[in-house]
PDB file of N, CA and C in Angstrom:
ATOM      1  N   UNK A   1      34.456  58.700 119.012  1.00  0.00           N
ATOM      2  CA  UNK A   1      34.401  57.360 119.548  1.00  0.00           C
ATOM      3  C   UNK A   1      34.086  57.421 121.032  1.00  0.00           C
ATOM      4  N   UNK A   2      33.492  56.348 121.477  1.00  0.00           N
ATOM      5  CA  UNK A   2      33.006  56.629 122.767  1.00  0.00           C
ATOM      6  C   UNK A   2      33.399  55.469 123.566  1.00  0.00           C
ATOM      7  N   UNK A   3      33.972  54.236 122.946  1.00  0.00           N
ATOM      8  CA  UNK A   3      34.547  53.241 124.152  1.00  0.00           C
ATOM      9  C   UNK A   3      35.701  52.948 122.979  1.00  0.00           C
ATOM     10  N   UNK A   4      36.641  51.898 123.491  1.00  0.00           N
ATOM     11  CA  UNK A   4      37.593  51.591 122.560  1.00  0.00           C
ATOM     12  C   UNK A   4      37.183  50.556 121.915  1.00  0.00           C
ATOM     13  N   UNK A   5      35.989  49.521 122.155  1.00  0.00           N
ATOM     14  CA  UNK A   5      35.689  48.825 121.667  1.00  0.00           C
ATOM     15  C   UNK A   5      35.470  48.754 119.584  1.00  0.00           C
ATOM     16  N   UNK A   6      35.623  50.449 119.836  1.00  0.00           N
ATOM     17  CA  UNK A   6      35.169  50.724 118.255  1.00  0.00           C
ATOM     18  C   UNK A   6      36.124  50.931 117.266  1.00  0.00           C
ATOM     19  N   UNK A   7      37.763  51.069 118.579  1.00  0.00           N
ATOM     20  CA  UNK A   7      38.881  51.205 117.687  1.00  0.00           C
ATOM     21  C   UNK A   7      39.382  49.924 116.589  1.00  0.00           C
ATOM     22  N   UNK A   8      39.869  50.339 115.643  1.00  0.00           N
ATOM     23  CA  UNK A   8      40.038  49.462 114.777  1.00  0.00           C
ATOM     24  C   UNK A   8      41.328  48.601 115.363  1.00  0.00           C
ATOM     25  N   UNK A   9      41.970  48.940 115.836  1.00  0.00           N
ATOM     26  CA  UNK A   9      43.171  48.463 116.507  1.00  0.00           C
ATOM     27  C   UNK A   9      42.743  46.961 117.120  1.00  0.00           C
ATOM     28  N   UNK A  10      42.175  47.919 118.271  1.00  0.00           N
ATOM     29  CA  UNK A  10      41.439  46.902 119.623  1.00  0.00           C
ATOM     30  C   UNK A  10      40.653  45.750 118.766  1.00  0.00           C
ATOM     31  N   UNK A  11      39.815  45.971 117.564  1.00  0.00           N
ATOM     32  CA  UNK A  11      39.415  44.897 116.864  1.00  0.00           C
ATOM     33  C   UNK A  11      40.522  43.948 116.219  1.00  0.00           C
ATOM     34  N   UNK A  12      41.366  44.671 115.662  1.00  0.00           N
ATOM     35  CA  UNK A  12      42.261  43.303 115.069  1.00  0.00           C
ATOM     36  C   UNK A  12      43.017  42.684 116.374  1.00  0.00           C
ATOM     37  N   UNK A  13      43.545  43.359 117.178  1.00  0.00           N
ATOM     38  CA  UNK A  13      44.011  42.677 118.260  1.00  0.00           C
ATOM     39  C   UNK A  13      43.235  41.639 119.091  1.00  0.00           C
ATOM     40  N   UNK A  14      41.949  41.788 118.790  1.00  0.00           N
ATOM     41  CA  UNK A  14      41.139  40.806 119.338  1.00  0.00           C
ATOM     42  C   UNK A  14      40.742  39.644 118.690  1.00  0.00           C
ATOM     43  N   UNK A  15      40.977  39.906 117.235  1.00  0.00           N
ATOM     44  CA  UNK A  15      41.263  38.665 116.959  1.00  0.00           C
ATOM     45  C   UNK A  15      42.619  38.051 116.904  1.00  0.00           C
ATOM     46  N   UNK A  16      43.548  38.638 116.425  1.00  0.00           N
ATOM     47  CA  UNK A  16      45.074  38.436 116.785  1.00  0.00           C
ATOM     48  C   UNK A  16      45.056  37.249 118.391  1.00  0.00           C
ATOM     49  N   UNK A  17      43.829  38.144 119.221  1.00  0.00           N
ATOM     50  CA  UNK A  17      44.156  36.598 120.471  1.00  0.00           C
ATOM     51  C   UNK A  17      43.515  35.356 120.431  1.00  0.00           C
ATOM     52  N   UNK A  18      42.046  35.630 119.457  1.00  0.00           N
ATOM     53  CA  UNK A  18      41.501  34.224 119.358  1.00  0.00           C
ATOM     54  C   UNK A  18      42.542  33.191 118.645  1.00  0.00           C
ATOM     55  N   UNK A  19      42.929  34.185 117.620  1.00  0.00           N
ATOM     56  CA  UNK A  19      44.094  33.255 116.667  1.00  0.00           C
ATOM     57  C   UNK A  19      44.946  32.616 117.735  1.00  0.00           C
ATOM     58  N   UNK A  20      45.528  33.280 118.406  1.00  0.00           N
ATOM     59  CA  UNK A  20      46.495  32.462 119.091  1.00  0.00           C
ATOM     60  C   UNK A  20      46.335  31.481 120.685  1.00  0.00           C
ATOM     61  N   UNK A  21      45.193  31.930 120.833  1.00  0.00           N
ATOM     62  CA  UNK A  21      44.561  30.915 120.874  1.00  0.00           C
ATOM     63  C   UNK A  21      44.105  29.387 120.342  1.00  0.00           C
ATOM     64  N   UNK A  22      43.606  29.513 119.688  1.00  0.00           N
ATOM     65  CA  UNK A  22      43.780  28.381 118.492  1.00  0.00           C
ATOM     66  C   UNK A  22      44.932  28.086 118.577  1.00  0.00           C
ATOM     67  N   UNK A  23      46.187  28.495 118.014  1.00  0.00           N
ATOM     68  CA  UNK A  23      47.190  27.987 117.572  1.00  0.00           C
ATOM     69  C   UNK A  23      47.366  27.333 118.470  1.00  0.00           C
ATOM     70  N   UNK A  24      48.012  27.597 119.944  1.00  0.00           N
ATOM     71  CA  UNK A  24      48.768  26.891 120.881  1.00  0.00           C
ATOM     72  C   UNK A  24      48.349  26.151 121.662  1.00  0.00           C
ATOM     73  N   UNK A  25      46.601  25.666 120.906  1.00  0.00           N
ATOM     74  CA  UNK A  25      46.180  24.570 121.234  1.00  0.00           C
ATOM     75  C   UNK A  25      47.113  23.270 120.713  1.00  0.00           C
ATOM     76  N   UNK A  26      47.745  24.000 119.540  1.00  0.00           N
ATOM     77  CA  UNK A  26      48.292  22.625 118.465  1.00  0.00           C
ATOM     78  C   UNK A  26      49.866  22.134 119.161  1.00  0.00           C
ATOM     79  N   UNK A  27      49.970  23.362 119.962  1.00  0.00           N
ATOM     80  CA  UNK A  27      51.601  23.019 120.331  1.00  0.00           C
ATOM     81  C   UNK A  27      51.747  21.977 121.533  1.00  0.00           C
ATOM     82  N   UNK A  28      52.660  21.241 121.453  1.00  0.00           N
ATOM     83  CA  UNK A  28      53.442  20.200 122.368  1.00  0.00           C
ATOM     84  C   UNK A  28      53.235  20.407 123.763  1.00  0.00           C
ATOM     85  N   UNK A  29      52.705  19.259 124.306  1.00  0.00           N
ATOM     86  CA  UNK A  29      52.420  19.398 125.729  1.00  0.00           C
ATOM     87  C   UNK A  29      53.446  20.159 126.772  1.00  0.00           C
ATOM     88  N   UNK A  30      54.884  19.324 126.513  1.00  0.00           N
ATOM     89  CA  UNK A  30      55.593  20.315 127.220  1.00  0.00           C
ATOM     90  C   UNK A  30      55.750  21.552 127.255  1.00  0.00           C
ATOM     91  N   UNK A  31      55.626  22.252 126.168  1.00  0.00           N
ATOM     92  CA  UNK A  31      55.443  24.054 125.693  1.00  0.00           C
ATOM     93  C   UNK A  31      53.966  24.943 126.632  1.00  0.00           C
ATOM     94  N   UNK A  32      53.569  23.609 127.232  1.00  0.00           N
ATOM     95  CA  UNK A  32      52.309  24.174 128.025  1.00  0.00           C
ATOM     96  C   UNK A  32      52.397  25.486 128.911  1.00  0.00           C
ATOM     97  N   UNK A  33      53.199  25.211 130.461  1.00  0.00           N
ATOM     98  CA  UNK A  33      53.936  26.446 130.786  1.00  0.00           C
ATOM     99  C   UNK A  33      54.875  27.214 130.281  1.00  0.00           C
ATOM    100  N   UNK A  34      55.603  26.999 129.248  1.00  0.00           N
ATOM    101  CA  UNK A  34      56.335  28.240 128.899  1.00  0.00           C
ATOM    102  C   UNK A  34      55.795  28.832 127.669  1.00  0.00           C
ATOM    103  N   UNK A  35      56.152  28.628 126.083  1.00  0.00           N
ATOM    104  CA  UNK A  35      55.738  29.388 125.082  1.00  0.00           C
ATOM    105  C   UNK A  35      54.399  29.373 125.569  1.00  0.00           C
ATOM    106  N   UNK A  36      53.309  28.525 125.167  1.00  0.00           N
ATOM    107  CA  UNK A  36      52.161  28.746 125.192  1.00  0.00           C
ATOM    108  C   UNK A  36      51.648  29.932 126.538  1.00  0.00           C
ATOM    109  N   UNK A  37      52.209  29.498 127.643  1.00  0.00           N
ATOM    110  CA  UNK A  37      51.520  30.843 128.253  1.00  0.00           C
ATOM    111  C   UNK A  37      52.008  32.193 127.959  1.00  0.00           C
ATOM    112  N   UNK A  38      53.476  32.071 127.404  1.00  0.00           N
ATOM    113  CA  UNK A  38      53.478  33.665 127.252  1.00  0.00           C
ATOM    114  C   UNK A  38      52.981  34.323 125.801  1.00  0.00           C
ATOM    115  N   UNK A  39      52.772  33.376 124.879  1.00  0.00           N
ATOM    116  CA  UNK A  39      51.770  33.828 124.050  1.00  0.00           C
ATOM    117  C   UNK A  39      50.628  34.226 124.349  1.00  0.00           C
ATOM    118  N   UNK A  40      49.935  33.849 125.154  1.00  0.00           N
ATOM    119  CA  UNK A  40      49.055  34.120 125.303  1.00  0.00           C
ATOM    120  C   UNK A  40      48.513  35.189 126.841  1.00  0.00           C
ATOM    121  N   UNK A  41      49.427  35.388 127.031  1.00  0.00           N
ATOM    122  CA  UNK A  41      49.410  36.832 127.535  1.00  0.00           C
ATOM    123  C   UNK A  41      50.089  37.466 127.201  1.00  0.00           C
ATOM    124  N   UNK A  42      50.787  37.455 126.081  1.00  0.00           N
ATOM    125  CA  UNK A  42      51.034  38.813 125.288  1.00  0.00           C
ATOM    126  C   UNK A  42      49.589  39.384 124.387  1.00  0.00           C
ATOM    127  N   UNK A  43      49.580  38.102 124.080  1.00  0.00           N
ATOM    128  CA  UNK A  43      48.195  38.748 123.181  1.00  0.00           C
ATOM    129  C   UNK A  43      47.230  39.532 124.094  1.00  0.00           C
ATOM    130  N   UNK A  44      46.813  38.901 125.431  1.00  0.00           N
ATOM    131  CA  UNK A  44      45.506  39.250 125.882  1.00  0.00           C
ATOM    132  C   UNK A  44      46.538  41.226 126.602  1.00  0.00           C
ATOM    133  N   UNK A  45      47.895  41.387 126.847  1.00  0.00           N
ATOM    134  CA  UNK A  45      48.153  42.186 126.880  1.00  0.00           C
ATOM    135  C   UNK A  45      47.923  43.565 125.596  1.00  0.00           C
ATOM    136  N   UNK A  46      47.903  42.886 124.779  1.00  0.00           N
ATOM    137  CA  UNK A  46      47.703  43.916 123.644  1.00  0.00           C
ATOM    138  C   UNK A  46      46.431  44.454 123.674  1.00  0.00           C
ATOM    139  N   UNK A  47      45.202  43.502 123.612  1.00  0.00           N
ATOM    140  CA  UNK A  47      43.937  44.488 124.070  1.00  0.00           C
ATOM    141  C   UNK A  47      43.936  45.238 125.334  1.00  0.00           C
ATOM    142  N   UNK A  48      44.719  44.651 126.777  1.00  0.00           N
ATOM    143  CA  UNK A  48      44.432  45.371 127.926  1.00  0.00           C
ATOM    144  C   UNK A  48      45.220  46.481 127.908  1.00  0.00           C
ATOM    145  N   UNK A  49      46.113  47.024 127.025  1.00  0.00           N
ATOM    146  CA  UNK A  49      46.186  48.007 126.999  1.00  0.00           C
ATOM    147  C   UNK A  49      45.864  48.808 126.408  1.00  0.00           C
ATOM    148  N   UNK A  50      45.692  48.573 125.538  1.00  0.00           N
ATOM    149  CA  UNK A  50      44.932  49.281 124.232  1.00  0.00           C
ATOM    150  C   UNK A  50      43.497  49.827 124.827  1.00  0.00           C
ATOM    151  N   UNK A  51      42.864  48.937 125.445  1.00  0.00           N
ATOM    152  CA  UNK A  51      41.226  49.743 126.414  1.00  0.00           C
ATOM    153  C   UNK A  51      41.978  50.339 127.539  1.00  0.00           C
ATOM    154  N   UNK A  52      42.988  49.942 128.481  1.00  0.00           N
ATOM    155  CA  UNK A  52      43.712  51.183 129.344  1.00  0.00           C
ATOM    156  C   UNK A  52      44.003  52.602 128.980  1.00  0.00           C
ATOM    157  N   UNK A  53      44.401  52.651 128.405  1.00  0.00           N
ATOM    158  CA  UNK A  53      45.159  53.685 127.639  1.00  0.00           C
ATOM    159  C   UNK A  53      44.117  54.766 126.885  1.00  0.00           C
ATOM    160  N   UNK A  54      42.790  53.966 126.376  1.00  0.00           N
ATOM    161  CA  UNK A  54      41.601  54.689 126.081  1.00  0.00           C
ATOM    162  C   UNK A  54      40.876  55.397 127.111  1.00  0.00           C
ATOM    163  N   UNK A  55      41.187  55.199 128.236  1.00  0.00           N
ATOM    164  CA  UNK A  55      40.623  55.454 129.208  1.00  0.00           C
ATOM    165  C   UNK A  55      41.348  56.880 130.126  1.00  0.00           C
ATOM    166  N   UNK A  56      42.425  57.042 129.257  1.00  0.00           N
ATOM    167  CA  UNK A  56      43.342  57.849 130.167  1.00  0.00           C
ATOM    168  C   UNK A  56      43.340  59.718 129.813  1.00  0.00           C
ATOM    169  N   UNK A  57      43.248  60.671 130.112  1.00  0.00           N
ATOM    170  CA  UNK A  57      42.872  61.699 130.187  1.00  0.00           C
ATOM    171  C   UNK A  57      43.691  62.258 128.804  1.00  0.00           C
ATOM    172  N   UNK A  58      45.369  62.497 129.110  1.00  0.00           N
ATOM    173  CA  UNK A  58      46.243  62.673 128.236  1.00  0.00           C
ATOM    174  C   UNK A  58      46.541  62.068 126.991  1.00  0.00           C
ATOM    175  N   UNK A  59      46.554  62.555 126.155  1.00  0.00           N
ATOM    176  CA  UNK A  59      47.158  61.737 124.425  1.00  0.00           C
ATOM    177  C   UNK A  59      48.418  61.431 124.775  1.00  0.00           C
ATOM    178  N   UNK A  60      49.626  61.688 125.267  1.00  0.00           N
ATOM    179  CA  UNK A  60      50.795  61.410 125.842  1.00  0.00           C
ATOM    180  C   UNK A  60      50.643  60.254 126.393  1.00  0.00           C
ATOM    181  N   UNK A  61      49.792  60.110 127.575  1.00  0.00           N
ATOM    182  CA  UNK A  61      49.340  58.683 128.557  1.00  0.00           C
ATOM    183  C   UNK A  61      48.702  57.628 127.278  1.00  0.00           C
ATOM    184  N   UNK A  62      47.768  57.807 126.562  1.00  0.00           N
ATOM    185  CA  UNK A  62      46.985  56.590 125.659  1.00  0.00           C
ATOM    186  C   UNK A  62      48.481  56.619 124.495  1.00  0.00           C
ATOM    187  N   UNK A  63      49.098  57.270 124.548  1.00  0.00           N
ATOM    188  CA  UNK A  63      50.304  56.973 123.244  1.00  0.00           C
ATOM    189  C   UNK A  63      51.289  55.478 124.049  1.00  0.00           C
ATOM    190  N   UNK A  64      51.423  55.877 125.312  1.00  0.00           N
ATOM    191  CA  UNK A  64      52.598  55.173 125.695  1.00  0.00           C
ATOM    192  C   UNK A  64      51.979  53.927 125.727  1.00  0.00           C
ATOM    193  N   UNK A  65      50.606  53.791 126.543  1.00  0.00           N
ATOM    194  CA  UNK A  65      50.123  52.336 126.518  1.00  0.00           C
ATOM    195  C   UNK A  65      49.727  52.056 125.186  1.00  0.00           C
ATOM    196  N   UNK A  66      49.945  52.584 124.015  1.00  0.00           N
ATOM    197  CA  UNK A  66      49.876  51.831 122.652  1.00  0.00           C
ATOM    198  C   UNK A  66      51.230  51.104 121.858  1.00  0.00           C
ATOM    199  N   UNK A  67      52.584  52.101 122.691  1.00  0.00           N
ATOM    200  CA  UNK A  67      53.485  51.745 122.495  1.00  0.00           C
ATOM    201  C   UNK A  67      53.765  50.341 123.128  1.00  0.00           C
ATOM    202  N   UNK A  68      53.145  50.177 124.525  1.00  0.00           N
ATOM    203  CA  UNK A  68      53.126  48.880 125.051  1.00  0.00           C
ATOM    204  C   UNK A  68      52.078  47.915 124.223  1.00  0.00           C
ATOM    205  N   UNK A  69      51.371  48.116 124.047  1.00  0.00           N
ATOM    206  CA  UNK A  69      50.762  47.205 123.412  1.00  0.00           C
ATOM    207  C   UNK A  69      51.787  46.517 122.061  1.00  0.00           C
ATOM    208  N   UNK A  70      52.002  47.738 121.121  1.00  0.00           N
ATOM    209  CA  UNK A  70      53.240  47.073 120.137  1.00  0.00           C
ATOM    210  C   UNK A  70      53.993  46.527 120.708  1.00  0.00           C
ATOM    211  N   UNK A  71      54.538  46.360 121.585  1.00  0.00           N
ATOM    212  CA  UNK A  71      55.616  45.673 121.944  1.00  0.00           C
ATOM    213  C   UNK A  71      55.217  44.341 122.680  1.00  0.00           C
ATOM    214  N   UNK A  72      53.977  44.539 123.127  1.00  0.00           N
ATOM    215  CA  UNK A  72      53.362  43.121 123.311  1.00  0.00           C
ATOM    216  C   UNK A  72      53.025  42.364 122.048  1.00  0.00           C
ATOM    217  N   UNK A  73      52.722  42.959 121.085  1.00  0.00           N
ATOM    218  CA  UNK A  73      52.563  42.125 119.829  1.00  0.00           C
ATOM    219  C   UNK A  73      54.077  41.490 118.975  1.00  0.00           C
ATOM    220  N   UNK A  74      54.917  42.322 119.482  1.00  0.00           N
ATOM    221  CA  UNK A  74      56.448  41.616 118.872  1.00  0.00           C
ATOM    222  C   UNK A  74      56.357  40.161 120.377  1.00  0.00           C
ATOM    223  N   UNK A  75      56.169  40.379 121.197  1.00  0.00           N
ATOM    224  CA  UNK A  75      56.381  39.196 121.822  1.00  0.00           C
ATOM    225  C   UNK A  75      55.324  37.904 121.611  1.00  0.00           C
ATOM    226  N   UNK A  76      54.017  38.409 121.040  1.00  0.00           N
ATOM    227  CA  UNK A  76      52.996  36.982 120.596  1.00  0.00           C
ATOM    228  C   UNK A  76      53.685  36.982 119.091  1.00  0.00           C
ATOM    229  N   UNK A  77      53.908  37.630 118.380  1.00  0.00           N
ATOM    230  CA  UNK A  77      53.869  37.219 116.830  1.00  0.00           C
ATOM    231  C   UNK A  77      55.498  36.319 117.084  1.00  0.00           C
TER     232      UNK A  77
END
């Protein structure tokens, strides 16, 4: 593989953010600053690390920013 763009991961996570996207269009105005934004940078966190972490020399270093990424996905789902 030659960018992360090709990981299968980085693909479902990228849609995982359009989705939620969408969604928290539907939610309640007041939810504007709170849920809705942190949904939605959890999600856009899950790809930015996921291409960080591809980028990083060590398998140790791209493990941990994948571990962050999971844990950004327990906070959008």
């Amino acid at each position: 593989m030659k960018t992360f763009e090709e990981l299968d991961c980085w693909k479902m996570s990228t849609n995982l953010r359009r989705k939620c996207s969408k969604l928290v269009k539907n939610f309640p105005q007041e939810e504007k600053y709170k849920l809705v934004d942190q949904v939605i940078r959890a999600s856009r966190s899950v790809t930015a690390n996921i291409a960080e972490g591809f980028g990083r020399y060590h398998y140790q270093e791209y493990a941990q920013y994948c571990r962050q990424s999971r844990g950004s996905l327990y906070r959008a789902n």
